[in-house]
Protein backbone atom coordinates (compact mmCIF):
# COMPACT_ATOMS: atom_id res chain seq x y z
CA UNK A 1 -1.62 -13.08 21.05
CA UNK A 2 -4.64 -11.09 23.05
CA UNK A 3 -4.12 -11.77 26.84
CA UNK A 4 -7.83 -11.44 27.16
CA UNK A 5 -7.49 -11.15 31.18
CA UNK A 6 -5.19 -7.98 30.46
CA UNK A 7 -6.70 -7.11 27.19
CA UNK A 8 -3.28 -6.56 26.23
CA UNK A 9 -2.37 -7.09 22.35
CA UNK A 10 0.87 -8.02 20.85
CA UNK A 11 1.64 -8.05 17.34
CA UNK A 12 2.35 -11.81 15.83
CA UNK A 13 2.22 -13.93 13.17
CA UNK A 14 -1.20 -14.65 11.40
CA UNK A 15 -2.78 -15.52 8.06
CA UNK A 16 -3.78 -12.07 6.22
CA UNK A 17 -5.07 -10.90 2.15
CA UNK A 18 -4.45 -4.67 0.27
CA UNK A 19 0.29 0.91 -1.75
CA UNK A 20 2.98 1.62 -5.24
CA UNK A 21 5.17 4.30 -4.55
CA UNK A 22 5.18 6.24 -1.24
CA UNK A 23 2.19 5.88 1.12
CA UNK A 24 2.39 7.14 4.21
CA UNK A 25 -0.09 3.52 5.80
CA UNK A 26 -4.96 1.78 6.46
CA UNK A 27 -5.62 -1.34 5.18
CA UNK A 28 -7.57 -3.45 6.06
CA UNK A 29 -6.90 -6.43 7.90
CA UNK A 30 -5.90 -9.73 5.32
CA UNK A 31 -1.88 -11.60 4.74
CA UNK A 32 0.24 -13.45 7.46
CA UNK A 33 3.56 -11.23 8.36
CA UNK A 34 6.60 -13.26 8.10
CA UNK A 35 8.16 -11.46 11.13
CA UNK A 36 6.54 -9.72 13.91
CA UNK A 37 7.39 -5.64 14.06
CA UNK A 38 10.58 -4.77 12.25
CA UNK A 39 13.63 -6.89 10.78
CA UNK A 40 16.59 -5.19 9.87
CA UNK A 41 17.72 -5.77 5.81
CA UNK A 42 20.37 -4.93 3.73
CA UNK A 43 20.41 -2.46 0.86
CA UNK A 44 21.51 -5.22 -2.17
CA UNK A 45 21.30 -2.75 -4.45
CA UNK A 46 19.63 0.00 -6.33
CA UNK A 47 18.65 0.43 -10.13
CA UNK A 48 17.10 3.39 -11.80
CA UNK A 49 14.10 2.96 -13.55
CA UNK A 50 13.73 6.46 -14.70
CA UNK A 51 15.19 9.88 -13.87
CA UNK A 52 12.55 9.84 -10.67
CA UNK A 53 11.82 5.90 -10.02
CA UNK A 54 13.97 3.72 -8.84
CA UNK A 55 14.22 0.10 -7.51
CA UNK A 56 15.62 -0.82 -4.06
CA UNK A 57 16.82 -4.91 -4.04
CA UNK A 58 16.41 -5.70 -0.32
CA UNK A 59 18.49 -9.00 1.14
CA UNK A 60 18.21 -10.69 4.83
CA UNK A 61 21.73 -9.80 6.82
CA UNK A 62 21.54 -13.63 7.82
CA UNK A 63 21.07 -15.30 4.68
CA UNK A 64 18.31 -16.89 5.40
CA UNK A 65 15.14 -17.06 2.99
CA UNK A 66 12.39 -14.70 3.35
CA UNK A 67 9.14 -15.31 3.67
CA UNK A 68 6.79 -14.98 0.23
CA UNK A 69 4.47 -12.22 -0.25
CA UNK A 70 1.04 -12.82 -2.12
CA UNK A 71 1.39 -10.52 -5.20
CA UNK A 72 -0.04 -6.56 -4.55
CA UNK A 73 1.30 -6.70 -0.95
CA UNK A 74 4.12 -3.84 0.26
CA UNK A 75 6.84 -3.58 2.60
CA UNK A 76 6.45 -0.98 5.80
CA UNK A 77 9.82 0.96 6.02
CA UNK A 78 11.56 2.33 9.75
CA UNK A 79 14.04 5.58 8.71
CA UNK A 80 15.61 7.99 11.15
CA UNK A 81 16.43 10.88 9.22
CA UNK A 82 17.82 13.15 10.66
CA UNK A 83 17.27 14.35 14.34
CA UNK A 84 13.35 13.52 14.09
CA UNK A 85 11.88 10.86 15.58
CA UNK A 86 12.28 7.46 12.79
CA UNK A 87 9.39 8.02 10.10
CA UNK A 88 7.73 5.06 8.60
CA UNK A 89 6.43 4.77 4.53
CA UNK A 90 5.13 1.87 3.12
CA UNK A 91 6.13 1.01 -0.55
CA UNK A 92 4.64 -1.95 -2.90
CA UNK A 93 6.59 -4.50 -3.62
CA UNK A 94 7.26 -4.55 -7.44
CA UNK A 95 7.87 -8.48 -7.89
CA UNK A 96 7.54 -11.72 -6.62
CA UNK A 97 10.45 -11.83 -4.15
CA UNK A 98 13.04 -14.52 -4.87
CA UNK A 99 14.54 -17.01 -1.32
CA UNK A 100 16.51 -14.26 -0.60
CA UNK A 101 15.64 -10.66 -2.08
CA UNK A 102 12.54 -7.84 -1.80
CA UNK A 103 12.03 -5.41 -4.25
CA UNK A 104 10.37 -2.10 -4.17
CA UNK A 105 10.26 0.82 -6.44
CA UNK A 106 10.20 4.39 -5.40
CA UNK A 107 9.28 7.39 -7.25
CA UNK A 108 11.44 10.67 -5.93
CA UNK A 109 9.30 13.43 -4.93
CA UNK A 110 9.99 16.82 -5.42
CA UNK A 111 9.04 17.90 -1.68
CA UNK A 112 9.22 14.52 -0.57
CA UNK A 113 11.31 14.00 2.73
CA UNK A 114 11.39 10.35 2.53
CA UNK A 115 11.78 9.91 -1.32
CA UNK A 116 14.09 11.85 -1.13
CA UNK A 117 16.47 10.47 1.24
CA UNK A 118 15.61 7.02 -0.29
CA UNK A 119 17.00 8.13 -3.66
CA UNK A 120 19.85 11.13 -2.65
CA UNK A 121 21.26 9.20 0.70
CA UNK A 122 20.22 5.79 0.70
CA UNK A 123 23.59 3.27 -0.40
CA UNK A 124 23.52 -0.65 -1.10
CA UNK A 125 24.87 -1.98 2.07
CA UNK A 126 22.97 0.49 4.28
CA UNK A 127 20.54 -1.34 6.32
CA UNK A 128 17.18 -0.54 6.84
CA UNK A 129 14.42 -1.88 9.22
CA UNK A 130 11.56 -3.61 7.51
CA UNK A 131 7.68 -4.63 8.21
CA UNK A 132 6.77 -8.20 6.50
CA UNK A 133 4.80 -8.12 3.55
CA UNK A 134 1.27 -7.03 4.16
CA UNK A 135 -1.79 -5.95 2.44
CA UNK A 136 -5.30 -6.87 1.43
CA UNK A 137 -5.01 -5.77 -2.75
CA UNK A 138 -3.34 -9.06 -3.76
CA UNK A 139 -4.52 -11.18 -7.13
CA UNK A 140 -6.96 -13.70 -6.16
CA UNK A 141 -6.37 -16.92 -7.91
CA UNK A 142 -9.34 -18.18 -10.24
CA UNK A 143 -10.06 -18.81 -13.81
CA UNK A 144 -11.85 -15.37 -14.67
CA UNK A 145 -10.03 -12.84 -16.59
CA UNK A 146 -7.57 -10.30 -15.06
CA UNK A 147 -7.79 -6.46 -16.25
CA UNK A 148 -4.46 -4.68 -14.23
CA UNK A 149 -5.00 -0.85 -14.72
CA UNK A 150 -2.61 1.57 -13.34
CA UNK A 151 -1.42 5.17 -13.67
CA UNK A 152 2.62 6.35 -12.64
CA UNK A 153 3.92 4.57 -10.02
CA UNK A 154 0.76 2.64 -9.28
CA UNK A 155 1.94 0.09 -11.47
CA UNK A 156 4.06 -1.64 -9.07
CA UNK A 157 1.39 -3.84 -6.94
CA UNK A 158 -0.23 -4.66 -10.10
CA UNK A 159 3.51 -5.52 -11.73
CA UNK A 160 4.10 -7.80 -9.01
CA UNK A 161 0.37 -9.47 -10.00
CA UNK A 162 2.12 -9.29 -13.77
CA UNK A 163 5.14 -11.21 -12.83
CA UNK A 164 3.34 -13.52 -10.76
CA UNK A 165 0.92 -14.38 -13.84
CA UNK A 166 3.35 -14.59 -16.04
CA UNK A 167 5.87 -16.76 -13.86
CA UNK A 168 3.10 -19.06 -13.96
CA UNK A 169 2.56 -18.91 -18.08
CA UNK A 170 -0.93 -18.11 -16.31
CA UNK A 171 -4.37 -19.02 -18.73
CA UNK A 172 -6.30 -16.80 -18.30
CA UNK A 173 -6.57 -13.53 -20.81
CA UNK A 174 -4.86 -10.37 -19.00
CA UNK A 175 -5.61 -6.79 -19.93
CA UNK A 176 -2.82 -4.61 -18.90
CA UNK A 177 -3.57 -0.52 -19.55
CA UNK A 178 -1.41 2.00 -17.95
CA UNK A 179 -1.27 5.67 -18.59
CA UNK A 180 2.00 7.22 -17.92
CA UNK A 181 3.50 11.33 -19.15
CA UNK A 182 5.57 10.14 -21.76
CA UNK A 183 8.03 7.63 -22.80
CA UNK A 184 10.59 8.92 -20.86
CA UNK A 185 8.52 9.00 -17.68
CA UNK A 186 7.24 5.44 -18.15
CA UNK A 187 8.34 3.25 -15.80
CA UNK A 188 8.96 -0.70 -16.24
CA UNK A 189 8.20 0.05 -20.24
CA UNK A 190 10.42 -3.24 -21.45
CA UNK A 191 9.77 -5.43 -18.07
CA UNK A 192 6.17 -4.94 -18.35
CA UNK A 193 6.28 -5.78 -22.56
CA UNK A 194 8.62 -8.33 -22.14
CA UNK A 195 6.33 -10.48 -19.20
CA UNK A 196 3.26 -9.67 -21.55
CA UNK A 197 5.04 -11.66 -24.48
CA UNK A 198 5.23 -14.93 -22.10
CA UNK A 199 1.62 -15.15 -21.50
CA UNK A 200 -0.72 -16.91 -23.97
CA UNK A 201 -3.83 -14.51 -23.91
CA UNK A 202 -2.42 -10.81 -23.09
CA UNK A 203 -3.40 -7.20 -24.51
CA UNK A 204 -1.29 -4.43 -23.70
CA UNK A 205 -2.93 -0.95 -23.45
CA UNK A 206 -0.65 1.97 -22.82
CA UNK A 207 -1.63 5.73 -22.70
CA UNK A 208 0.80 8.70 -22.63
CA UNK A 209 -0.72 11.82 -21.47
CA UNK A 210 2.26 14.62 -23.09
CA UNK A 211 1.41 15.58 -26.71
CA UNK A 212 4.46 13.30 -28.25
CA UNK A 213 3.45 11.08 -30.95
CA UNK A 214 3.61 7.47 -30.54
CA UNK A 215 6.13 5.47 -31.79
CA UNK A 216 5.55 4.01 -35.11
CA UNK A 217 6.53 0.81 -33.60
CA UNK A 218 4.59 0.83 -30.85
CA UNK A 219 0.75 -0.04 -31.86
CA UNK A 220 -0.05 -0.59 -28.15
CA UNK A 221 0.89 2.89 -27.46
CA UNK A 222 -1.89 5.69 -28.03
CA UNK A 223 -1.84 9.74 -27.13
CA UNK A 224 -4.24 10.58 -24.29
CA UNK A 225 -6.14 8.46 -21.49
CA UNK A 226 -7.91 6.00 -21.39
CA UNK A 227 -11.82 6.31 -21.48
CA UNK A 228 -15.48 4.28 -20.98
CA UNK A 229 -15.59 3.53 -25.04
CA UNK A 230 -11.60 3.00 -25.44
CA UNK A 231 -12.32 0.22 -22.42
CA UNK A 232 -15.45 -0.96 -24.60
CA UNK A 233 -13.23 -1.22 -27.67
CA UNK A 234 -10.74 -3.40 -26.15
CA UNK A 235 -12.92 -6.52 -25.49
CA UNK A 236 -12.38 -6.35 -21.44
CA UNK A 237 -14.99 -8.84 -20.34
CA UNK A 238 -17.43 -8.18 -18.42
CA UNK A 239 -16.73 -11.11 -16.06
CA UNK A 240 -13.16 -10.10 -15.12
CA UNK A 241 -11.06 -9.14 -11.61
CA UNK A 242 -10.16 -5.78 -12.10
CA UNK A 243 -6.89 -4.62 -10.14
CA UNK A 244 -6.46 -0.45 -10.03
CA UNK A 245 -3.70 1.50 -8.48
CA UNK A 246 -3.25 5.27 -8.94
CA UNK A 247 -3.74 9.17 -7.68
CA UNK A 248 -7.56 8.66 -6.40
CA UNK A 249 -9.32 10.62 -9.31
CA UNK A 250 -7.87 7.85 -11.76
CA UNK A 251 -9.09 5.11 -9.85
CA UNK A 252 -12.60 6.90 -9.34
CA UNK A 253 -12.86 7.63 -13.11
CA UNK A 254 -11.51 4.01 -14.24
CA UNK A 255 -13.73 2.62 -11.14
CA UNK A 256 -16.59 4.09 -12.82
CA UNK A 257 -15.65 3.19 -16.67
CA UNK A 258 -15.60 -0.55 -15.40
CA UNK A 259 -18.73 -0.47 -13.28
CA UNK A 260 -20.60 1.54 -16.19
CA UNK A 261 -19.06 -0.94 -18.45
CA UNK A 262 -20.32 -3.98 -16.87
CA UNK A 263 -18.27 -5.38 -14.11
CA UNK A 264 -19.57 -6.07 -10.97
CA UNK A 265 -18.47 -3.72 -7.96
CA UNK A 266 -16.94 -6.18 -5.70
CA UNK A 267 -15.01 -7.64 -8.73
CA UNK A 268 -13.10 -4.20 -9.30
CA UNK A 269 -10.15 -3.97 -6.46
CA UNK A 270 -8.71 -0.38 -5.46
CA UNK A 271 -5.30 0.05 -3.57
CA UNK A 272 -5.37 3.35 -2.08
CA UNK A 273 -1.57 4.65 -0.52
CA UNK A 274 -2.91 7.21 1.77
CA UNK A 275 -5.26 7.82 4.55
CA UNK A 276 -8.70 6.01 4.09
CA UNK A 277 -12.06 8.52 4.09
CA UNK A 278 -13.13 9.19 7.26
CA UNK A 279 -16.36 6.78 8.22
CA UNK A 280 -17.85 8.84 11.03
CA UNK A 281 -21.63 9.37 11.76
CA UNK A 282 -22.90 12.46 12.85
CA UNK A 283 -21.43 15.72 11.55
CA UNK A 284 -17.94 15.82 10.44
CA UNK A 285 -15.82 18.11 8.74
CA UNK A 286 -15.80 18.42 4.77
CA UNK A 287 -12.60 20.18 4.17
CA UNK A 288 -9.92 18.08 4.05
CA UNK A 289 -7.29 18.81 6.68
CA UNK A 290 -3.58 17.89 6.49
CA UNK A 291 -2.55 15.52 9.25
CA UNK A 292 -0.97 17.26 11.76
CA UNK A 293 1.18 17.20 15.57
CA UNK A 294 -1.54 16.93 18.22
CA UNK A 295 -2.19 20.42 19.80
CA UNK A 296 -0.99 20.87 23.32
CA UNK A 297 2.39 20.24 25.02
CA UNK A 298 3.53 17.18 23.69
CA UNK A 299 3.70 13.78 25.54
CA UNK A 300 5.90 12.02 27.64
CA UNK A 301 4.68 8.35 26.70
CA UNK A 302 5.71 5.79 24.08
CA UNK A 303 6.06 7.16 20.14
CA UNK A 304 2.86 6.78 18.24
CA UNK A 305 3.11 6.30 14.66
CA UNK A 306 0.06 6.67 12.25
CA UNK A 307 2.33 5.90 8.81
CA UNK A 308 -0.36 6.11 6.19
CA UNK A 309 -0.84 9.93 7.45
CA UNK A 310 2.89 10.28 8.56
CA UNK A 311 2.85 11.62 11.51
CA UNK A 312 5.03 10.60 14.76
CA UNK A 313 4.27 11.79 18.22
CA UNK A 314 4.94 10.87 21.56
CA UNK A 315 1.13 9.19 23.58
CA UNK A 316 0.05 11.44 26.24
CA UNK A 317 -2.91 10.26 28.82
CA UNK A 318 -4.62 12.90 27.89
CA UNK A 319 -6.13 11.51 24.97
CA UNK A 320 -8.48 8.62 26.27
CA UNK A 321 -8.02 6.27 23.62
CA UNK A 322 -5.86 5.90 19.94
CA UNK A 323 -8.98 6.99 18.28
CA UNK A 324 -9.02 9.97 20.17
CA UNK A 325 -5.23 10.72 19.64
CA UNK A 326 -6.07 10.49 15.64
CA UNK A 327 -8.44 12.47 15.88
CA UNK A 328 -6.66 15.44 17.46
CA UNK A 329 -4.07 15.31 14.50
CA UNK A 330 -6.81 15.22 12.15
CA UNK A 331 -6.05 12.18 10.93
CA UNK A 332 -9.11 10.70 8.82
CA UNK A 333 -10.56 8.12 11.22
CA UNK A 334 -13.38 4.97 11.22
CA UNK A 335 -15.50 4.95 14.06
CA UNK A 336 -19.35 4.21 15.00
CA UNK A 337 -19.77 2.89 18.55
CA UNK A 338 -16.40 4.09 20.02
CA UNK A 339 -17.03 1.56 22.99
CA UNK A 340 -15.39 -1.96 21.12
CA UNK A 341 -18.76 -3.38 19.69
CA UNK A 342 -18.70 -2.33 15.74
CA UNK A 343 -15.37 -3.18 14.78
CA UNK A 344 -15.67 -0.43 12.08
CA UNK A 345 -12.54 1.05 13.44
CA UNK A 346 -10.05 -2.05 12.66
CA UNK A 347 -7.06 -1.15 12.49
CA UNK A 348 -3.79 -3.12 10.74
CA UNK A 349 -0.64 -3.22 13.95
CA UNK A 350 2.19 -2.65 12.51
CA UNK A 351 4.07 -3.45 15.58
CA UNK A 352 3.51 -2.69 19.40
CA UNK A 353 1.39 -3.96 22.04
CA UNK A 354 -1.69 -1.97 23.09
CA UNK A 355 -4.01 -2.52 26.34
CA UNK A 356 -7.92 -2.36 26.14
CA UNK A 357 -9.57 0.09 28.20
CA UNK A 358 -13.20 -1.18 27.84
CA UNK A 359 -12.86 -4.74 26.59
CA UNK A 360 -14.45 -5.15 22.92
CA UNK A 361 -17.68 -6.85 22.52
CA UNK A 362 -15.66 -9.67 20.45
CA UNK A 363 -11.63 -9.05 19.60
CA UNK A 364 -10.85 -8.13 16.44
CA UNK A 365 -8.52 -10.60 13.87
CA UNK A 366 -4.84 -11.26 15.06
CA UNK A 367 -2.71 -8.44 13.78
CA UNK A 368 -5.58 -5.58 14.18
CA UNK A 369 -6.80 -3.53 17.44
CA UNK A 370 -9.70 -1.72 17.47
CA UNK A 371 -8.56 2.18 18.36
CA UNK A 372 -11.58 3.38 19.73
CA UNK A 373 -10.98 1.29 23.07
CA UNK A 374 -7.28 1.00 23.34
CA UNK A 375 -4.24 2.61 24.62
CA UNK A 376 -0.45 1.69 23.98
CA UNK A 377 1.47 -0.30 26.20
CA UNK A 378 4.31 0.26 24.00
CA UNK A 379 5.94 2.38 21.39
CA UNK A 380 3.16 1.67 18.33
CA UNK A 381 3.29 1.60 14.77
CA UNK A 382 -0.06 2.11 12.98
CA UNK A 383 -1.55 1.44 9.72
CA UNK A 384 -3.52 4.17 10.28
């Protein structure tokens, strides 16, 4: 825990509450990790989904059980490809893990570096170093209805909040509307129809965007996407959790549907797989700049990852705090005070131990550091 005479902060164990495909890793703080850092597990297997998704079965090389996720959470993933220095991606977790296996689902692509190894190189048997489960976007238990909206590979937090309910015979009604290209490109089709089927109040919504006709045989199926009166017309009440994971201009639009529609704000969740907006007062740049190496000759120190934007580079004392580093690779940061009192810059430790240089006002929740005061004191993993 915090050594609060050295200010020094080591990842470990704690209680916590959240990415679907690729995301390259802020959240904020929530869900307890099973395992501090990374574990290494083996490659069980791998099972297309479609021509670009498929799912990766991921077993302990002990045995031993591993430790349940809350449905929504995702896995942080360690690769060394290549000569670079190991690159870490965070993928949802596309079930409810059994004693003794993960599963994930990865969509390939087609510039992708890590997607791409994960689906060209990646063999069962290989093993791979692992994060515990993590992540804030998880389904809240309750007796209100649950609306799970999701577009492409978004769907697999919310499938793992389908399973979940379904595992359960849950009660409550459950809208599920997802809007994929086409048949062909629609992921989970039968999984997702077939959990549906074992729950007592469920509607199934799903949109394909290509100009193919729907299936006769598929009434649930309609051409196009889903819109503020096509939400209207299918009886979503007004007092439901809504769960949405997708590109950002799907979530906005469905956001605002919901909202306009009737649900309250904090009752509609968002899980967003890249870098958070920036929170940053005075004036900031608009244009949005792709993370990038720090300028200057690189450092000497421990590797610095920031895997939501990532990028990998060695720590340099140049920079006079993590904040600062982020900020020189233009990664989108949260900041107010900068001196340990606001907490707005929280930040999720992947793994690593850090050291304060201006102890905070009041430390921040086990598992999170606040960058604007802190340094590493190790090779560090952000969720940043």
């Amino acid at each position: 825990m915090t050594e609060s005479r050295r200010h020094l902060h080591k990842n470990e164990h704690r209680p916590e509450r959240t990415w679907p495909g690729e995301r390259a890793g802020t959240q904020q703080p929530g869900a307890e990790p099973g395992w501090p850092g990374f574990k290494t597990l083996r490659v069980a297997r791998i099972v297309p989904e479609t021509a670009a998704v498929s799912s990766i079965y991921l077993s302990s090389t002990d045995h031993t059980p591993l430790p349940e996720s809350r449905p929504g959470q995702y896995l942080s993933l360690r690769l060394a490809i290549g000569e670079a220095a190991p690159t870490v991606r965070s993928y949802s977790l596309s079930a409810v893990p059994t004693a003794d296996t993960y599963r994930i689902s990865v969509k390939h692509e087609p510039h992708g570096q890590v997607s791409g190894y994960l689906h060209g190189t990646l063999r069962p048997g290989d093993l791979v170093d692992i994060a515990s489960p993590r992540g804030t976007f998880v389904l809240e238990e309750g007796t209100r209805p649950v609306v799970l909206v999701s577009a492409g590979i978004g769907a697999t937090p919310v499938l793992a909040m389908l399973h979940r309910l379904a595992a359960a015979r849950d009660p409550r009604p459950v809208w599920w509307i997802h809007t994929a290209h086409d048949r062909a490109h629609h992921a989970f089709a039968d999984e997702t129809h077939t959990l549906l089927a074992q729950l007592p109040h469920a509607h199934e919504h799903i949109y394909y965007t290509a100009g193919a006709v729907p299936h006769p045989g598929e009434p649930h199926v309609t051409q196009g996407r889903p819109t503020a009166p096509s939400l209207a017309a299918m009886g979503v009440p007004t007092d439901a959790d809504a769960y949405l994971c997708g590109p950002p201009a799907f979530m906005d639009d469905l956001g605002g549907y919901l909202r306009e529609y009737g649900l309250r704000p904090e009752r509609i969740h968002t899980e967003q797989f890249s870098a958070l907006p920036a929170i940053n007062p005075g004036v900031t740049p608009t244009a949005a700049i792709r993370p990038h190496q720090p300028p200057g000759p690189p450092g000497s120190g421990p590797l610095i990852t920031f895997a939501r934007s990532g990028i990998t580079t060695p720590w340099s004392p140049a920079h006079a705090s993590l904040l600062d580093l982020a900020e020189a690779c233009d990664i989108p940061t949260r900041w107010s005070c900068r001196t340990g009192v606001c907490h707005t810059c929280v930040t999720h430790l992947v793994t690593g131990d850090i050291t304060y240089t201006t102890p905070p006002l009041e430390l921040p929740e086990a598992g999170t550091i606040l960058v604007c005061c802190s340094t590493p004191a190790t090779e560090v993993v952000l969720d940043l």
